[in-house]
Protein backbone atom coordinates (compact mmCIF):
# COMPACT_ATOMS: atom_id res chain seq x y z
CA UNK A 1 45.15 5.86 28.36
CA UNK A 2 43.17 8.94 26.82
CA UNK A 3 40.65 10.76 28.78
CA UNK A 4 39.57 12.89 25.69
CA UNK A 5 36.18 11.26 26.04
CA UNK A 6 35.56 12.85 29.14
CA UNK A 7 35.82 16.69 27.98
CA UNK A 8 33.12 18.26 29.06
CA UNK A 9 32.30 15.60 31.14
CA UNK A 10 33.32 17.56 34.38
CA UNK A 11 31.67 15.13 37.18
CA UNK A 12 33.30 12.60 35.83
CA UNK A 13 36.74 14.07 35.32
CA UNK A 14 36.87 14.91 38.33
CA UNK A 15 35.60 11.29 39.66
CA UNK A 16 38.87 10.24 37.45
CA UNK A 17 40.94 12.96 39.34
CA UNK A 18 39.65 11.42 42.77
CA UNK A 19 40.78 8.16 41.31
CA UNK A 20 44.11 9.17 39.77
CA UNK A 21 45.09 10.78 43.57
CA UNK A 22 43.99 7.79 45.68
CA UNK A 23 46.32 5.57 43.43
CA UNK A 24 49.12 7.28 43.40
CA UNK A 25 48.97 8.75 47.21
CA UNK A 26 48.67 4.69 47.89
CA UNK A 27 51.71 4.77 45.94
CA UNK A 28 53.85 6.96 47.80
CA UNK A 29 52.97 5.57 51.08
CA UNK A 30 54.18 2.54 49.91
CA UNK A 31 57.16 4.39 49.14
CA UNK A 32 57.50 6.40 52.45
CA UNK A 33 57.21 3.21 54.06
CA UNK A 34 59.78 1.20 52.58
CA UNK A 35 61.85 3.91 53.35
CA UNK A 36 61.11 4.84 56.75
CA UNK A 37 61.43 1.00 57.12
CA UNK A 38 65.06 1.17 55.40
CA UNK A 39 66.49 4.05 57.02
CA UNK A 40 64.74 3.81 60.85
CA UNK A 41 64.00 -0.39 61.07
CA UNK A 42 60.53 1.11 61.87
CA UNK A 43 57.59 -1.74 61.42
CA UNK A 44 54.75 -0.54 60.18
CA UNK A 45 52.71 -0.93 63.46
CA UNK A 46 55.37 1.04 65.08
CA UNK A 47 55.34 3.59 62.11
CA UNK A 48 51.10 4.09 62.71
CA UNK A 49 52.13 5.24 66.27
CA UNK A 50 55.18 7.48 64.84
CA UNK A 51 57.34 5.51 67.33
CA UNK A 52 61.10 5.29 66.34
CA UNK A 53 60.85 7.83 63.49
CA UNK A 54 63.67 9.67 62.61
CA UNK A 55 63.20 13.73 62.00
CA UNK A 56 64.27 13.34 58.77
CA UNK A 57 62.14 10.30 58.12
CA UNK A 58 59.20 12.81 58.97
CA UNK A 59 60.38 15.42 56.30
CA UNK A 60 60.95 12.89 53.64
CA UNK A 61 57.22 11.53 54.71
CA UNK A 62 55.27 14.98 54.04
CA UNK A 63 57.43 16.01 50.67
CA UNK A 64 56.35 12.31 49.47
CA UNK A 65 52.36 13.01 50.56
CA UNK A 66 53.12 16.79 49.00
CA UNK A 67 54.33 15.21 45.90
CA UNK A 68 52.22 11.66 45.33
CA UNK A 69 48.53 13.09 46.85
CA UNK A 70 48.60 16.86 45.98
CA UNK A 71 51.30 17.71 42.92
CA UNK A 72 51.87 14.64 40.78
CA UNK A 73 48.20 13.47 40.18
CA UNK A 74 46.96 16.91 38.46
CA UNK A 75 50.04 17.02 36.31
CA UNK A 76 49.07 13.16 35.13
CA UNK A 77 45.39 14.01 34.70
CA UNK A 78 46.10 17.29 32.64
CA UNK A 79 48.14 14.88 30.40
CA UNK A 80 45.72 12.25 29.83
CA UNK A 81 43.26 15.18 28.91
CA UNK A 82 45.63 15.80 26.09
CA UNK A 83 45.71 19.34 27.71
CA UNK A 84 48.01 22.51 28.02
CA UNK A 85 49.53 22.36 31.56
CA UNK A 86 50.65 25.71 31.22
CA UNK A 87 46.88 27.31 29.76
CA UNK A 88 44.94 24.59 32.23
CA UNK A 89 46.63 25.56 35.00
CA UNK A 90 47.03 29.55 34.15
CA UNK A 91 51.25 29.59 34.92
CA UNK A 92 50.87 32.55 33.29
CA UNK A 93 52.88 35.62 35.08
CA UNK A 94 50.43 37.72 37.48
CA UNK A 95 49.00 41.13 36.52
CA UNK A 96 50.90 43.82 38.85
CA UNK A 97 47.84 45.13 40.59
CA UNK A 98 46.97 41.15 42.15
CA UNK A 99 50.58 40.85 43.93
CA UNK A 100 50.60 44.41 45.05
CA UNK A 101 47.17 43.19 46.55
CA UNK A 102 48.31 40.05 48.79
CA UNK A 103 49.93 41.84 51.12
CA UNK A 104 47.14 43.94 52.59
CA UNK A 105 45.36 40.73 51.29
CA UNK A 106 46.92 38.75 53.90
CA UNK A 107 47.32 40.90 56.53
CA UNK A 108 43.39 40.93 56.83
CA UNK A 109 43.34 37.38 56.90
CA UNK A 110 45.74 37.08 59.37
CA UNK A 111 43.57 38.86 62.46
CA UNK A 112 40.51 37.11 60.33
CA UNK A 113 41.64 33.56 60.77
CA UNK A 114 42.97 34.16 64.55
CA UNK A 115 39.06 35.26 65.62
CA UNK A 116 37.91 31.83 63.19
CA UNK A 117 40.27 30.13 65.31
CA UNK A 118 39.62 31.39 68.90
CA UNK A 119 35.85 30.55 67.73
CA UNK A 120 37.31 26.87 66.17
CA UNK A 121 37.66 26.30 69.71
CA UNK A 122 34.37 26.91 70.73
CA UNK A 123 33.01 24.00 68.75
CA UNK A 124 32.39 21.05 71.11
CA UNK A 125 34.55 17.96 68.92
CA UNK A 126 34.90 14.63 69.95
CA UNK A 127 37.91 14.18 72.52
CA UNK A 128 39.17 11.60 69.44
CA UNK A 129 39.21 14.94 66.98
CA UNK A 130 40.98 16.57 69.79
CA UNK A 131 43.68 14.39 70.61
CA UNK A 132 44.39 13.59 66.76
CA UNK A 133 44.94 17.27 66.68
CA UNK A 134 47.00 17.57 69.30
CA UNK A 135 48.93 14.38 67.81
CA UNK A 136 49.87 16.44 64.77
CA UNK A 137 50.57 19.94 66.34
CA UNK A 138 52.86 17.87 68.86
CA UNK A 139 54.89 16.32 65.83
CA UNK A 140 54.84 19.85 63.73
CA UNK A 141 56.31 21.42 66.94
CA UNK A 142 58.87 19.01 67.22
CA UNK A 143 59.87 19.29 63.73
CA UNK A 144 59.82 22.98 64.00
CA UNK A 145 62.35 23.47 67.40
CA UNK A 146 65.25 23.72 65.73
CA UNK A 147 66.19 27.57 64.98
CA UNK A 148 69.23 26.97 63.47
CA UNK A 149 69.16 29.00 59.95
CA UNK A 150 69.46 25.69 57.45
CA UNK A 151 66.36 24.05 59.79
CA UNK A 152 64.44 27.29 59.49
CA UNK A 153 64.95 27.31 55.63
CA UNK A 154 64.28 23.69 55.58
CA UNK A 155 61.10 24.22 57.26
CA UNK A 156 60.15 26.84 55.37
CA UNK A 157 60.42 24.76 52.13
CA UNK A 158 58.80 21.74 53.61
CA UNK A 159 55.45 23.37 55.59
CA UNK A 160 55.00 26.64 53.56
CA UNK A 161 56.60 26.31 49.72
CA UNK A 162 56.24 22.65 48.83
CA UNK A 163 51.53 22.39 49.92
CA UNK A 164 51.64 26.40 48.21
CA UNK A 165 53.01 24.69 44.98
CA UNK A 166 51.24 21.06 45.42
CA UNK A 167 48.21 22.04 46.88
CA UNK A 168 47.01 24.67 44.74
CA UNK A 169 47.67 22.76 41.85
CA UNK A 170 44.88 20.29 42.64
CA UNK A 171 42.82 21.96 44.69
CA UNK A 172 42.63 25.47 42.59
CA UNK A 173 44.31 24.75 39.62
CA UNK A 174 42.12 21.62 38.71
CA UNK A 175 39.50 20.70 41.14
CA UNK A 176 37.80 24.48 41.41
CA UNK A 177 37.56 24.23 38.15
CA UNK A 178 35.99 21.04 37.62
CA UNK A 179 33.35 21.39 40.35
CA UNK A 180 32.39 25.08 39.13
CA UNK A 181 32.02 23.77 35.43
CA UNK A 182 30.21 21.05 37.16
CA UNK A 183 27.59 22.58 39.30
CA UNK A 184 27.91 25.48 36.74
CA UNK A 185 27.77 27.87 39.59
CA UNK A 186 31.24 29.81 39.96
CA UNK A 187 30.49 30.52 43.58
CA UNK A 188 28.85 27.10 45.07
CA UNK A 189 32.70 25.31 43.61
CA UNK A 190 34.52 27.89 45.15
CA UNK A 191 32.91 26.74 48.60
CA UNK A 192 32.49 23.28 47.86
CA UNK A 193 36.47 23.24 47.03
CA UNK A 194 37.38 25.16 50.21
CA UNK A 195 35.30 22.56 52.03
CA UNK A 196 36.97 19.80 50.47
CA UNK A 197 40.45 21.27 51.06
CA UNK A 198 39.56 21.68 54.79
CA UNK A 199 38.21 18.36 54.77
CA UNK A 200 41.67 17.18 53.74
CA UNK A 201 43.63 18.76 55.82
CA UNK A 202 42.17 16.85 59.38
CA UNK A 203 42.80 19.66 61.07
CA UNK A 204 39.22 19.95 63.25
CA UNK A 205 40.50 22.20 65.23
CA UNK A 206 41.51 24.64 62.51
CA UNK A 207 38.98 23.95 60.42
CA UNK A 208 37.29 27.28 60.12
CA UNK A 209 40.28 28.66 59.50
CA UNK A 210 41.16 26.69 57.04
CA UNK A 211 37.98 26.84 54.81
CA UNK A 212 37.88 30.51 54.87
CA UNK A 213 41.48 30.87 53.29
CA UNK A 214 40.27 28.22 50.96
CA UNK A 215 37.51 30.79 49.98
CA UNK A 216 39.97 33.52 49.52
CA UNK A 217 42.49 31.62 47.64
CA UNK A 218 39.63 30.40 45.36
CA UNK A 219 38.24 33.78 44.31
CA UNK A 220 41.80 35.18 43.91
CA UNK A 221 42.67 32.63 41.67
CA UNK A 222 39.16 33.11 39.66
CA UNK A 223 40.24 36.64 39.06
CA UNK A 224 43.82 36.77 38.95
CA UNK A 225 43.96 34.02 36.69
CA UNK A 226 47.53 32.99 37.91
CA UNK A 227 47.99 29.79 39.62
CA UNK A 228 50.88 32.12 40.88
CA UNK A 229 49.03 34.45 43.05
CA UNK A 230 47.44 31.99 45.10
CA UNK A 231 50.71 30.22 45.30
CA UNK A 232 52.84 33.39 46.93
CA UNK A 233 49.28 34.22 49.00
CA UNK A 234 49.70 30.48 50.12
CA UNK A 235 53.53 30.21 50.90
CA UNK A 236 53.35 33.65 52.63
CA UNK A 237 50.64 32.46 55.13
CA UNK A 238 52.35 29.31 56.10
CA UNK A 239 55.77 31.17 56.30
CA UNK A 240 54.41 33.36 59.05
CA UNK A 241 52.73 29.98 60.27
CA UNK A 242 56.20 28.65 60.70
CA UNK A 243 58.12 31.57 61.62
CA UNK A 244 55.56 32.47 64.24
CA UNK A 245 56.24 28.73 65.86
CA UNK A 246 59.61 28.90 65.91
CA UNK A 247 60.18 32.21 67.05
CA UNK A 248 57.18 33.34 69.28
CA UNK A 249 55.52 30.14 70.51
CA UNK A 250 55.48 31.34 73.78
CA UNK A 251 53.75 34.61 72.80
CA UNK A 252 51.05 32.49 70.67
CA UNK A 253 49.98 30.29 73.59
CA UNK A 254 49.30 33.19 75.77
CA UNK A 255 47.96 35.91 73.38
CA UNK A 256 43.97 36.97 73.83
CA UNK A 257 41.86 37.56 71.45
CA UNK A 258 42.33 41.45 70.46
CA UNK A 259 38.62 42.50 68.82
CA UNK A 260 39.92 45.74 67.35
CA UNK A 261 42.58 44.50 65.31
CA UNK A 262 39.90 41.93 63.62
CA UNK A 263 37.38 44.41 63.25
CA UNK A 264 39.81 46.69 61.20
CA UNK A 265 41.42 43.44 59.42
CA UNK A 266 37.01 42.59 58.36
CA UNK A 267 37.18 46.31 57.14
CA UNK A 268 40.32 45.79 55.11
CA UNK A 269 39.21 42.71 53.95
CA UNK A 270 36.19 43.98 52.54
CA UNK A 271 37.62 46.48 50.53
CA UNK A 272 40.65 44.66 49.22
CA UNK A 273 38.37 41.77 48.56
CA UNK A 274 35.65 44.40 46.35
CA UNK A 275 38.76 45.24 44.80
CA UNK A 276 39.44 41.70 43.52
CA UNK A 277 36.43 40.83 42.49
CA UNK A 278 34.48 43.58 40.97
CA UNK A 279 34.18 42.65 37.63
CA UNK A 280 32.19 39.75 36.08
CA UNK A 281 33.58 36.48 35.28
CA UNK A 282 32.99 34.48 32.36
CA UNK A 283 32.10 30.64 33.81
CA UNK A 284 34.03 29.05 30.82
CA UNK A 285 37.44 31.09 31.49
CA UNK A 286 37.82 29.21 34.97
């Protein structure tokens, strides 16, 4: 199969993209199925209500979804473009000036996303939303209760490294790209692809959150143009994600919401985000 025909095309490359994921996501299920099945006895009723499920059933699980939904299916679609992974993807090493950025980069998204998310809360969802939330957070916290240092490494690879790498390769690497030569409007794909990748994360509850880093981790891939960037801007905000569960759960369930330190992280923002994107982009060298 050669998708050639298609450059150019962008809607419906990216329609091919959509396809290319479904299949082979259906793929690894069946895969994390027949394994869950092999190494718990789980049935697959039993499996839908994450009954019986080992621990490391549940790791094996989201590294398949990482790898069949999110990392495998713009790697196949790049090739049946005939294209460069390397140039389509910009794996190019980052300038010096966008990872001395991330830091303060992140650290004004941090205070940022914990106002989105006190405000998240706000939003009157269905008690089904709710309690599909809490379904996950439940099964993330179990995952993550372990603080032994090979768990806490082994967390840290499977809920910050492995969706910085897989999920910015669709979701930045290829889909910005294709909606924003689609629409031909660089910033209406950036917030149609942050939509989409809060969308896919069914995470209601954290769904503010999560389309505002998707907005940040578009433009700094738009000017950076280094898939890495966004990847080490990724990893690091999951890593505190993880670290912060593990370590200083307690603290996170009781903390208020401090306005100073967001109105100071908004300030920083501002500037470190002028900073990034000050200069004109050319639509074509997305």
């Amino acid at each position: 199969m050669n998708l050639e025909f298609l450059k150019g095309r962008y809607g419906n490359q990216l329609f091919v993209l959509l396809i290319i994921a479904l299949i082979s996501s259906m793929i690894f299920s069946l895969l994390t199925y027949f394994y869950i099945n092999y190494a718990d006895g789980v049935t697959l009723q039993e499996m839908e209500k994450l009954e019986g499920i080992s621990i490391t059933s549940h790791y094996v699980s989201i590294v398949l979804t990482q790898l069949g939904t999110f990392l495998l299916p713009p790697l196949v679609f790049i090739s049946l473009l005939k294209g460069d992974a390397n140039k389509y993807l910009k794996l190019k090493k980052p300038k010096l000036r966008f990872l001395i950025i991330i830091i303060p980069l992140f650290i004004s998204c941090f205070y940022i996303i914990h106002g989105l998310t006190y405000v998240n809360q706000l939003v009157p969802f269905s008690q089904e939303f709710i309690d599909n939330d809490n379904s996950s957070q439940e099964l993330i916290e179990y995952m993550l209760q372990n603080r032994g240092a090979l768990s806490v490494i082994l967390n840290l690879a499977v809920f910050a490294l492995f969706p910085a790498i897989c999920e910015e390769f669709i979701f930045r690497g290829v889909i910005q790209k294709l909606v924003i030569k689609a629409t031909k409007n660089t910033h209406l794909g950036v917030f149609l692809t942050a939509a989409f990748f809060a969308f896919v994360h069914s995470r209601y509850l954290t769904i503010l959150p999560i389309f505002f880093m998707g907005i940040v981790l578009g433009y700094l891939f738009i000017y950076s143009k280094s898939i890495w960037t966004n990847i080490i801007l990724h990893f690091i905000n999951n890593a505190v994600g993880v670290i912060l569960y593990i370590y200083f759960s307690d603290y996170a369930t009781t903390a208020q919401l401090d306005y100073l330190p967001i109105l100071l992280s908004i300030i920083l923002f501002i500037g470190v985000f002028w900073r990034i994107t000050k200069r004109k982009v050319d639509i074509n060298s997305v």
